[in-house]
Protein backbone atom coordinates (compact mmCIF):
# COMPACT_ATOMS: atom_id res chain seq x y z
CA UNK A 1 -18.60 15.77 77.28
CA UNK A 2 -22.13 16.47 76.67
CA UNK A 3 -24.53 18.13 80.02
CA UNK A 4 -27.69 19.40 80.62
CA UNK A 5 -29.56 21.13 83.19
CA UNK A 6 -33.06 18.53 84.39
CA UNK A 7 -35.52 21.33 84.90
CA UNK A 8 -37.59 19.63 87.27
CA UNK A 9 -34.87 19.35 90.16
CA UNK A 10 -31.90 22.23 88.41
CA UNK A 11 -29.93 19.29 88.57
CA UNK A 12 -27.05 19.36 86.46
CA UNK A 13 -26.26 15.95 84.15
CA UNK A 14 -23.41 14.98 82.27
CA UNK A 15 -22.91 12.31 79.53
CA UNK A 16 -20.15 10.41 79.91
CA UNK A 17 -18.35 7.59 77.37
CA UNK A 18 -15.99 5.31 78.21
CA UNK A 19 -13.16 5.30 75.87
CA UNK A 20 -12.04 1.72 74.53
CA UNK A 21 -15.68 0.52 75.39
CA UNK A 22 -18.53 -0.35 73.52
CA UNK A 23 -20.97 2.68 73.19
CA UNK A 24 -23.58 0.79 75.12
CA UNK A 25 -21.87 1.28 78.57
CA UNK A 26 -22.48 5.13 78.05
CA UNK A 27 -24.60 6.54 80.40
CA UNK A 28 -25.55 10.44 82.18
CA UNK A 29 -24.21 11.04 85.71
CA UNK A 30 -25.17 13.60 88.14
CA UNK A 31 -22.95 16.00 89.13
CA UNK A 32 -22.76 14.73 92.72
CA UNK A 33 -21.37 11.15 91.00
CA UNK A 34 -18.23 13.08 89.44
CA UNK A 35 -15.16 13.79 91.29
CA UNK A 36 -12.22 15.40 90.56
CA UNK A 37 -8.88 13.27 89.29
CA UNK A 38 -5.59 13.83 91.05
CA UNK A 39 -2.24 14.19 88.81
CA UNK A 40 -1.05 11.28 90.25
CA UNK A 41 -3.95 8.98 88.71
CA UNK A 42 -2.88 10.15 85.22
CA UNK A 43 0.87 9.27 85.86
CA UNK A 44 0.22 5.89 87.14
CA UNK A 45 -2.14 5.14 83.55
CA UNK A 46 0.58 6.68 81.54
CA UNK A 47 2.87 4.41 83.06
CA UNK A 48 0.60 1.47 82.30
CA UNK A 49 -0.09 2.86 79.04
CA UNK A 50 2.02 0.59 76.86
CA UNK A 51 0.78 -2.90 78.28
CA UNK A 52 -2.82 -1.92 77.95
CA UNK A 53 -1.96 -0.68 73.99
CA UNK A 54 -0.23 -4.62 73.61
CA UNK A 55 -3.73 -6.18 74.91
CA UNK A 56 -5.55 -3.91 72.81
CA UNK A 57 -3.64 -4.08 69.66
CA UNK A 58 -3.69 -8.20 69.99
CA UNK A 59 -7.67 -8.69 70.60
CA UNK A 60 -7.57 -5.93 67.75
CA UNK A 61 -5.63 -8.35 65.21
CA UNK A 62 -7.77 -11.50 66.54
CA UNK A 63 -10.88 -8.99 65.07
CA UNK A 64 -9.21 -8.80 62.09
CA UNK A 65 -8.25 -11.96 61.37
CA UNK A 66 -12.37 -12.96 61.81
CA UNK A 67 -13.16 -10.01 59.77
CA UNK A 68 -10.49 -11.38 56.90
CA UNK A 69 -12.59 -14.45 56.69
CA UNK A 70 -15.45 -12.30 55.96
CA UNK A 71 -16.29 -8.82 54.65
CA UNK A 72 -17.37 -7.67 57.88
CA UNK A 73 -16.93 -3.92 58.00
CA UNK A 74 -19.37 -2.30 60.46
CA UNK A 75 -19.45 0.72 57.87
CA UNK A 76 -19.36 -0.61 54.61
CA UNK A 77 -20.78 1.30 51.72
CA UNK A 78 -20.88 4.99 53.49
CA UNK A 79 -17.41 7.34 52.73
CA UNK A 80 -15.56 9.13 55.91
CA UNK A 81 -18.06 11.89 55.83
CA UNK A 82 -21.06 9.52 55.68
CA UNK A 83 -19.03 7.86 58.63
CA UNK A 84 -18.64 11.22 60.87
CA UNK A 85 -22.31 12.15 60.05
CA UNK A 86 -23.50 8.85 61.34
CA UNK A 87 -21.88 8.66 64.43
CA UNK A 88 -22.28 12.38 65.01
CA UNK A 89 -25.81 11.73 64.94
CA UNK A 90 -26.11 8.81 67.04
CA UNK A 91 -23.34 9.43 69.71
CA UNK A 92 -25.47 10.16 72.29
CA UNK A 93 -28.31 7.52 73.37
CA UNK A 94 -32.22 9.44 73.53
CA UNK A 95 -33.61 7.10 75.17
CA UNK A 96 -32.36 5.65 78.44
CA UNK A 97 -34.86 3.30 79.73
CA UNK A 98 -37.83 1.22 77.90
CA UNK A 99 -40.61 -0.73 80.00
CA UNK A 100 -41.90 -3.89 77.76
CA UNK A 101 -44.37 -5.97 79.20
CA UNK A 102 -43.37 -6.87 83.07
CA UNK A 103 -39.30 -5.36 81.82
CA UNK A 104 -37.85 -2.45 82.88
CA UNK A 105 -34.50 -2.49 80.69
CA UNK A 106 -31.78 0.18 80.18
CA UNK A 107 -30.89 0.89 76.84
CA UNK A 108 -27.66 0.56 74.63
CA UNK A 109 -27.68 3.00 71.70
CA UNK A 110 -29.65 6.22 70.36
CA UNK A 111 -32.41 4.97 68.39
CA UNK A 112 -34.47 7.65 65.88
CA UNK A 113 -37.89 7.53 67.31
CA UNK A 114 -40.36 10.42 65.70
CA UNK A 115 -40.14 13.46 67.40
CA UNK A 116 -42.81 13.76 69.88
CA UNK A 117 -40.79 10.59 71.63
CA UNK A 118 -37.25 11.34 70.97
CA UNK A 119 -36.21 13.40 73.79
CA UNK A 120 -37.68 11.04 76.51
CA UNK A 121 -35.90 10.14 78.73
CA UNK A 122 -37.94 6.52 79.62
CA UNK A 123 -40.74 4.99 77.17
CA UNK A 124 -43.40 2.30 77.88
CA UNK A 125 -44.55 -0.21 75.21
CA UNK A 126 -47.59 -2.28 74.94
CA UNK A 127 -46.44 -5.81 74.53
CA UNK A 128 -48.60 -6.82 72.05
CA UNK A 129 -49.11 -3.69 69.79
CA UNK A 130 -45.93 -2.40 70.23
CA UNK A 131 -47.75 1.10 70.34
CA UNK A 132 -45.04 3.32 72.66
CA UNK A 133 -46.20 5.76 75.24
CA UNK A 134 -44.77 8.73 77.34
CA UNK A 135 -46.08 7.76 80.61
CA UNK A 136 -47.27 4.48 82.24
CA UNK A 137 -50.84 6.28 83.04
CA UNK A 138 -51.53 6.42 79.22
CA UNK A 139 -49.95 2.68 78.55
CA UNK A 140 -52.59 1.91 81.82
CA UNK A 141 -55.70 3.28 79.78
CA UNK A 142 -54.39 1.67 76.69
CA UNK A 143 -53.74 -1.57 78.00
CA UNK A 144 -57.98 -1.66 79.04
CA UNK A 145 -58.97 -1.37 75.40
CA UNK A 146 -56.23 -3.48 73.45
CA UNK A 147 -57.36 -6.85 73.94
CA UNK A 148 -55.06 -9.34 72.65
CA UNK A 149 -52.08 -11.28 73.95
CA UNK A 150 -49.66 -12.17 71.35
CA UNK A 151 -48.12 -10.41 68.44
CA UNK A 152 -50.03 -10.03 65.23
CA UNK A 153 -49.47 -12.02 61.79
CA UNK A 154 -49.41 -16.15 61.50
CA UNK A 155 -48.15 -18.29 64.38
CA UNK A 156 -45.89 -20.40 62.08
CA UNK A 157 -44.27 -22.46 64.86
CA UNK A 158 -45.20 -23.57 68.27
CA UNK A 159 -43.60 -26.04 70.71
CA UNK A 160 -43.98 -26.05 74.47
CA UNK A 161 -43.44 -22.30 75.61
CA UNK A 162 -41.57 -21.27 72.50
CA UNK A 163 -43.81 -19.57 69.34
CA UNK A 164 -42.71 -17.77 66.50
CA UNK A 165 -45.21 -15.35 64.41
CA UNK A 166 -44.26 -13.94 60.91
CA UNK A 167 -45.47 -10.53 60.20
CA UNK A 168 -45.58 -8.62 56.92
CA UNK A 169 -43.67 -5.20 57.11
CA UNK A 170 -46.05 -4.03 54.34
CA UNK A 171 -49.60 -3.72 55.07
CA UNK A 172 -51.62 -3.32 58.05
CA UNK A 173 -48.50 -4.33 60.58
CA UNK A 174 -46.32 -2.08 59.02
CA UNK A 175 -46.70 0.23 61.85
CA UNK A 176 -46.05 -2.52 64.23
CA UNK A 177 -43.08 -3.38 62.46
CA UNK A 178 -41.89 0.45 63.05
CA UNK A 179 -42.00 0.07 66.48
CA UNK A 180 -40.30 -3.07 66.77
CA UNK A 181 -37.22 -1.25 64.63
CA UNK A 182 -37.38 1.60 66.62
CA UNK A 183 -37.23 -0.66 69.73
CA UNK A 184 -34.60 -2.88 68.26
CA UNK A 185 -32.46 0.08 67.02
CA UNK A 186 -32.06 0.88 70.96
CA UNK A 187 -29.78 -2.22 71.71
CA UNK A 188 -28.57 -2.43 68.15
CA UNK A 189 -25.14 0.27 67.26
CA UNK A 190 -24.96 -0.14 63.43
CA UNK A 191 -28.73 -1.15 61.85
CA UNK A 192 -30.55 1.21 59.61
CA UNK A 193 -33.79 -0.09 59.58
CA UNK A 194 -36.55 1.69 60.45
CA UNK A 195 -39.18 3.38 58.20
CA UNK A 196 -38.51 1.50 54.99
CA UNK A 197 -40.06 -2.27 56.54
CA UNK A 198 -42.24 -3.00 53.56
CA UNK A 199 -39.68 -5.11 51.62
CA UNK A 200 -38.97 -7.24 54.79
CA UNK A 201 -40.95 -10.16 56.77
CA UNK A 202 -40.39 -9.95 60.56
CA UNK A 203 -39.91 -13.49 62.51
CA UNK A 204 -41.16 -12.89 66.59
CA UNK A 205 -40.19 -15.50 68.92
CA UNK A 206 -42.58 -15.20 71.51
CA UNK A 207 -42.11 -17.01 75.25
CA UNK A 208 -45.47 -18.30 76.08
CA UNK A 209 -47.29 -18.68 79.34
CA UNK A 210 -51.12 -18.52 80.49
CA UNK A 211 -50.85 -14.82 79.95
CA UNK A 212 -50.20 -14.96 76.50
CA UNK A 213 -47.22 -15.07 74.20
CA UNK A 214 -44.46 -12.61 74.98
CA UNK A 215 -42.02 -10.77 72.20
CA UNK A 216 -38.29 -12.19 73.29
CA UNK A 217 -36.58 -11.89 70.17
CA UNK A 218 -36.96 -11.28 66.18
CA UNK A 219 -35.00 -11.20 63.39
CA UNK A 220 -36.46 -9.67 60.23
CA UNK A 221 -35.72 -11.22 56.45
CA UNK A 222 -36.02 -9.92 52.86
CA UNK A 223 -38.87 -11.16 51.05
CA UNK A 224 -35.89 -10.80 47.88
CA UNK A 225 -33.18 -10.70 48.27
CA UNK A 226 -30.55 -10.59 45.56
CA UNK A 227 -27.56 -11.72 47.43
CA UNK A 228 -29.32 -14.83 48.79
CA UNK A 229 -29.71 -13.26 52.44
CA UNK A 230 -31.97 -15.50 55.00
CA UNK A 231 -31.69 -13.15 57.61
CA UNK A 232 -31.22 -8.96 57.85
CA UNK A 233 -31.45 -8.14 61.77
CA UNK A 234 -31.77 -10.23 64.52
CA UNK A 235 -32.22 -9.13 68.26
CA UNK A 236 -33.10 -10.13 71.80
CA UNK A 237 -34.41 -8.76 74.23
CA UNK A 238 -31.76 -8.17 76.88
CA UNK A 239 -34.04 -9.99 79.58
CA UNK A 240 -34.12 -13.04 77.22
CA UNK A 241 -30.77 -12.93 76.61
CA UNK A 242 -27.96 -16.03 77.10
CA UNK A 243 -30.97 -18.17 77.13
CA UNK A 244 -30.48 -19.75 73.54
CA UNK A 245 -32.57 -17.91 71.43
CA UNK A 246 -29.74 -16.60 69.52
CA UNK A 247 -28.97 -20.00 68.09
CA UNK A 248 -32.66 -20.64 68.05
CA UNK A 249 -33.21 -17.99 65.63
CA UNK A 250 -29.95 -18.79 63.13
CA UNK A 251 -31.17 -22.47 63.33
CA UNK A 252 -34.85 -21.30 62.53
CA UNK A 253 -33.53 -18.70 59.48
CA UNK A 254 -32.35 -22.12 58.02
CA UNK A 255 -35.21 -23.65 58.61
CA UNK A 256 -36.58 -21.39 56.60
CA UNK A 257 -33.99 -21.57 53.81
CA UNK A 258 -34.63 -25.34 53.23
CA UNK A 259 -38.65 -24.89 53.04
CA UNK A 260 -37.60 -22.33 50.07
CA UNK A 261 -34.77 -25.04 48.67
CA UNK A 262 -32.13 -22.50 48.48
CA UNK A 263 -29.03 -21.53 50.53
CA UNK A 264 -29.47 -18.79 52.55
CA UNK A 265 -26.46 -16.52 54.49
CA UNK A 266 -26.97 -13.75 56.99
CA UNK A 267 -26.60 -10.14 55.51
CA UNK A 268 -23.25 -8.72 56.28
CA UNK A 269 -21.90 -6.97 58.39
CA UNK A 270 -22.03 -9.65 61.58
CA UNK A 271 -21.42 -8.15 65.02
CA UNK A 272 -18.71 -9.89 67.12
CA UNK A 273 -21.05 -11.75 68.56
CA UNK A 274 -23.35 -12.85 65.61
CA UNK A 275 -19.91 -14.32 63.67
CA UNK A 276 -19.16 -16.44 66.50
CA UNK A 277 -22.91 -17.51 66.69
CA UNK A 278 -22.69 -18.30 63.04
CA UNK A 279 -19.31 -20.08 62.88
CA UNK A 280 -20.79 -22.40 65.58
CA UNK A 281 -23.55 -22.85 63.29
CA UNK A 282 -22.05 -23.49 60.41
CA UNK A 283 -19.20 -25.87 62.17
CA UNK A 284 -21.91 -28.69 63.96
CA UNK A 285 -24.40 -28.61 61.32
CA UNK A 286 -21.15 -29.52 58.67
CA UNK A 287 -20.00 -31.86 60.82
CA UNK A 288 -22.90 -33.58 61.96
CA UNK A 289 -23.50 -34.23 57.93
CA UNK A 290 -20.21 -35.73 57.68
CA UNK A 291 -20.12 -37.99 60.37
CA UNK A 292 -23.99 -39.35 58.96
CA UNK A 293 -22.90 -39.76 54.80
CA UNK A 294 -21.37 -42.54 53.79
CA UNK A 295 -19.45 -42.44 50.17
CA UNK A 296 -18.51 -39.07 48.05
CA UNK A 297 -19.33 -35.69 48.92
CA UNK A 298 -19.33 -32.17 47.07
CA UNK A 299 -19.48 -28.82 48.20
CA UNK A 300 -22.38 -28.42 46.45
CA UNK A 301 -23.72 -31.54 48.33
CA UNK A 302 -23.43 -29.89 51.22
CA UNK A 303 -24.10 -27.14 50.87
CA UNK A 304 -27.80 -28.22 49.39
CA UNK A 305 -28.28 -30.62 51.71
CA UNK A 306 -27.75 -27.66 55.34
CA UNK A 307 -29.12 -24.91 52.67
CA UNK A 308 -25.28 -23.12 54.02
CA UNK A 309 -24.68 -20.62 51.05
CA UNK A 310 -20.90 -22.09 49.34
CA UNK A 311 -19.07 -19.81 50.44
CA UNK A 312 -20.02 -20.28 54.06
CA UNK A 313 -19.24 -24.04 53.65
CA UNK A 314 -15.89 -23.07 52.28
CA UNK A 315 -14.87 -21.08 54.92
CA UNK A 316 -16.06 -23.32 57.46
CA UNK A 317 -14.55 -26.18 56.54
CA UNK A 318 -11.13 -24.56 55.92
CA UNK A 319 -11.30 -22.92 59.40
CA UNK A 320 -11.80 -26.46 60.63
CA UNK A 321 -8.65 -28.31 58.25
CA UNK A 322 -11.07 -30.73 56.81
CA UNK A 323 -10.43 -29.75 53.55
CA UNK A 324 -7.23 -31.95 52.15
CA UNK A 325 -4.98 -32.62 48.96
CA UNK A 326 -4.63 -36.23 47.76
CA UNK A 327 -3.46 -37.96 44.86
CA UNK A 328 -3.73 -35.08 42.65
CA UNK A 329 -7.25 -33.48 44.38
CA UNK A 330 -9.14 -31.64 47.16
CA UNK A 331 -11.18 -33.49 49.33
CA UNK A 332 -13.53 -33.55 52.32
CA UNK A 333 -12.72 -35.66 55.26
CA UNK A 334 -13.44 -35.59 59.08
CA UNK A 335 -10.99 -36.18 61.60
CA UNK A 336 -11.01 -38.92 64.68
CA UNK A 337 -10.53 -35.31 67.06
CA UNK A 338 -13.14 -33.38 64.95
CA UNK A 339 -15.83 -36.76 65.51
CA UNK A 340 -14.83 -36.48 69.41
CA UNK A 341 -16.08 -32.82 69.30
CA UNK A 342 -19.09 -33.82 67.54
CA UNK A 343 -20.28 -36.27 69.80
CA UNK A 344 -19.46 -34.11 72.84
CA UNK A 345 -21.79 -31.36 71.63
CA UNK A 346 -24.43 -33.89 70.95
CA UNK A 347 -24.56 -35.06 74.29
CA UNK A 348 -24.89 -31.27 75.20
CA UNK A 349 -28.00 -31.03 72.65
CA UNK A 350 -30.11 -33.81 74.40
CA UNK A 351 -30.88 -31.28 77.13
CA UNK A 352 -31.54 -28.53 74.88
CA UNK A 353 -34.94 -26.94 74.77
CA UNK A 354 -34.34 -24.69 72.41
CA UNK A 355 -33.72 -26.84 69.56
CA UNK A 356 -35.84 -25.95 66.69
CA UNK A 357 -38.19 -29.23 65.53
CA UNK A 358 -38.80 -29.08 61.71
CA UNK A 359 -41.57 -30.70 62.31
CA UNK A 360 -43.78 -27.93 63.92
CA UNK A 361 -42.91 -25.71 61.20
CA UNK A 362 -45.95 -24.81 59.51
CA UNK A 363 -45.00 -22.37 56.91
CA UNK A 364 -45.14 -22.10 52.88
CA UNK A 365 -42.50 -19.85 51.40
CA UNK A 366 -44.20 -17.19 49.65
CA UNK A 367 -44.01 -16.21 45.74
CA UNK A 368 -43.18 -12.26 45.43
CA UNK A 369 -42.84 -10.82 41.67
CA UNK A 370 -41.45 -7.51 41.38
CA UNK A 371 -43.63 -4.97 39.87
CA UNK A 372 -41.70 -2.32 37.22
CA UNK A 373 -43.59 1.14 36.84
């Protein structure tokens, strides 16, 4: 257990986590908020001990059997001391609160801002620069010279109150693009992204009103990408969250992907969360195919046609038993129970507002060639 002495009231602090939970319900108590535990509370969880290890080892092997299906590992690539170092590091969040346009949110995870910000305890960020401050009196003077009111870059898409911008990591955004990492890194456990933005494009979805267009998500994308990624990071905002721009932004990656006429997958590893996003995805957009083509169809049909990288479409349609054996070969069919599904979700879609519309996509992929020095 971590503590420190605040020197403005000599109030003692202590950091507490809570063990078997996610690292983003840590948080620092006052001393006042601790009390002490009584022998008898430790006997009674000892004697509960075992049922709580059977519920934990069983949503354990359900993890595992969704990580099977895909490489998934939170720390792939870094050896056991890599491992230690990194969550040494990073055990204990910096920042604790962040103040984004009209927002006040608490934070998740620590997040390496530079120095001169790192040991604050609550930052405020300009909506539209993303330039960070210590204190709102300097956001306050800042906010009377910076002048516009949405993100910078192209506005690539724009449909009722829902925009999307693309900025450039390299060039004159690139310190933009820093901020937004550093910002993102705060609700994000395992990313690694935050000087090194120049070989990435960042996608803002912006929520627009007559104020001006207001950051509730991103995801950022490799301009190349050698294992066919469409998407690196994706976050939103905790304020925007369970609002559908989750699957807005997997929808729009794909989007993407068939404007460039290549498959696309998100990089690996997936968060809990992002693999059941994804599997979703995947599952309607397959289906929905299905139930619309009449006559023969390939793997590499479909997987063309959504822009789903193979192995995606593989997966997906094994999860789902629609691939079957006859007379000698494997082949794709759709069940009566699978088109019942289908056409229950559909009905769901007709009130959706956050559908993405191809249509007011106004983007053209960009050619990068890679320079050799």
């Amino acid at each position: 257990m971590e503590n420190e002495l605040d020197e403005k009231t000599e109030i003692r602090r202590y950091y507490i986590h809570y063990d078997d939970y996610d690292r983003r319900l840590d948080e620092w108590v006052e001393n006042s908020q601790l009390r002490p535990r009584k022998v008898d509370e430790f006997s009674q969880e000892a004697a509960q001990g075992d049922d709580t290890g059977k519920r934990l080892k069983r949503v354990s092997r359900a993890e595992a059997q969704a990580e099977s299906i895909h490489v998934n590992d939170e720390h792939a690539g870094l050896d056991e001391e890599s491992i230690k170092e990194h969550h040494e590091a990073t055990r204990i969040k910096n920042i604790e609160r962040v103040v984004v346009g009209k927002f006040d949110i608490s934070t998740w995870y620590f997040s390496p801002f530079p120095e001169e910000f790192r040991h604050c305890k609550k930052l405020w960020f300009c909506e539209w620069c993303m330039k960070c401050f210590r204190n709102q009196t300097t956001l306050h003077r800042h906010n009377r010279k910076c002048n516009t009111k949405h993100p910078p870059g192209d506005e690539i898409y724009r449909k009722d109150n829902i925009s999307v911008f693309e900025v450039d990591g390299k060039g004159e955004n690139k310190q933009y693009c820093q901020n937004l990492s550093f910002l993102g890194k705060l609700f994000l456990d395992h990313k690694t992204l935050y000087y090194d933005v120049d070989p990435f494009l960042f996608y803002l979805i912006c929520h627009c009103d007559e104020h001006g267009c207001h950051l509730a998500a991103y995801f950022s994308k490799e301009k190349q990408s050698q294992d066919e990624y469409n998407l690196a990071c994706i976050l939103t905002l905790p304020p925007y969250q369970r609002k559908g721009f989750g699957k807005f932004m997997i929808s729009f990656s794909y989007e993407l992907s068939k404007k460039e006429g290549k498959p696309g997958t998100p990089e690996r590893p997936l968060s809990d969360m992002g693999y059941i996003a994804y599997s979703s995805y995947w599952k309607y957009e397959m289906l929905d195919l299905l139930a619309k083509h009449e006559g023969e169809i390939s793997i590499k049909d479909i997987s063309e046609w959504t822009c789903i990288k193979t192995e995606d479409v593989v997966i997906t349609l094994q999860r789902l038993g629609l691939i079957r054996y006859w007379k000698g070969d494997h082949i794709v069919s759709i069940t009566e129970e699978s088109l019942k599904e289908l056409e229950t979700w559909r009905e769901k879609q007709k009130n959706n507002k956050m559908l993405v519309d191809p249509l007011k996509l106004q983007w053209t992929p960009q050619i990068y060639v890679k320079t050799w020095f």
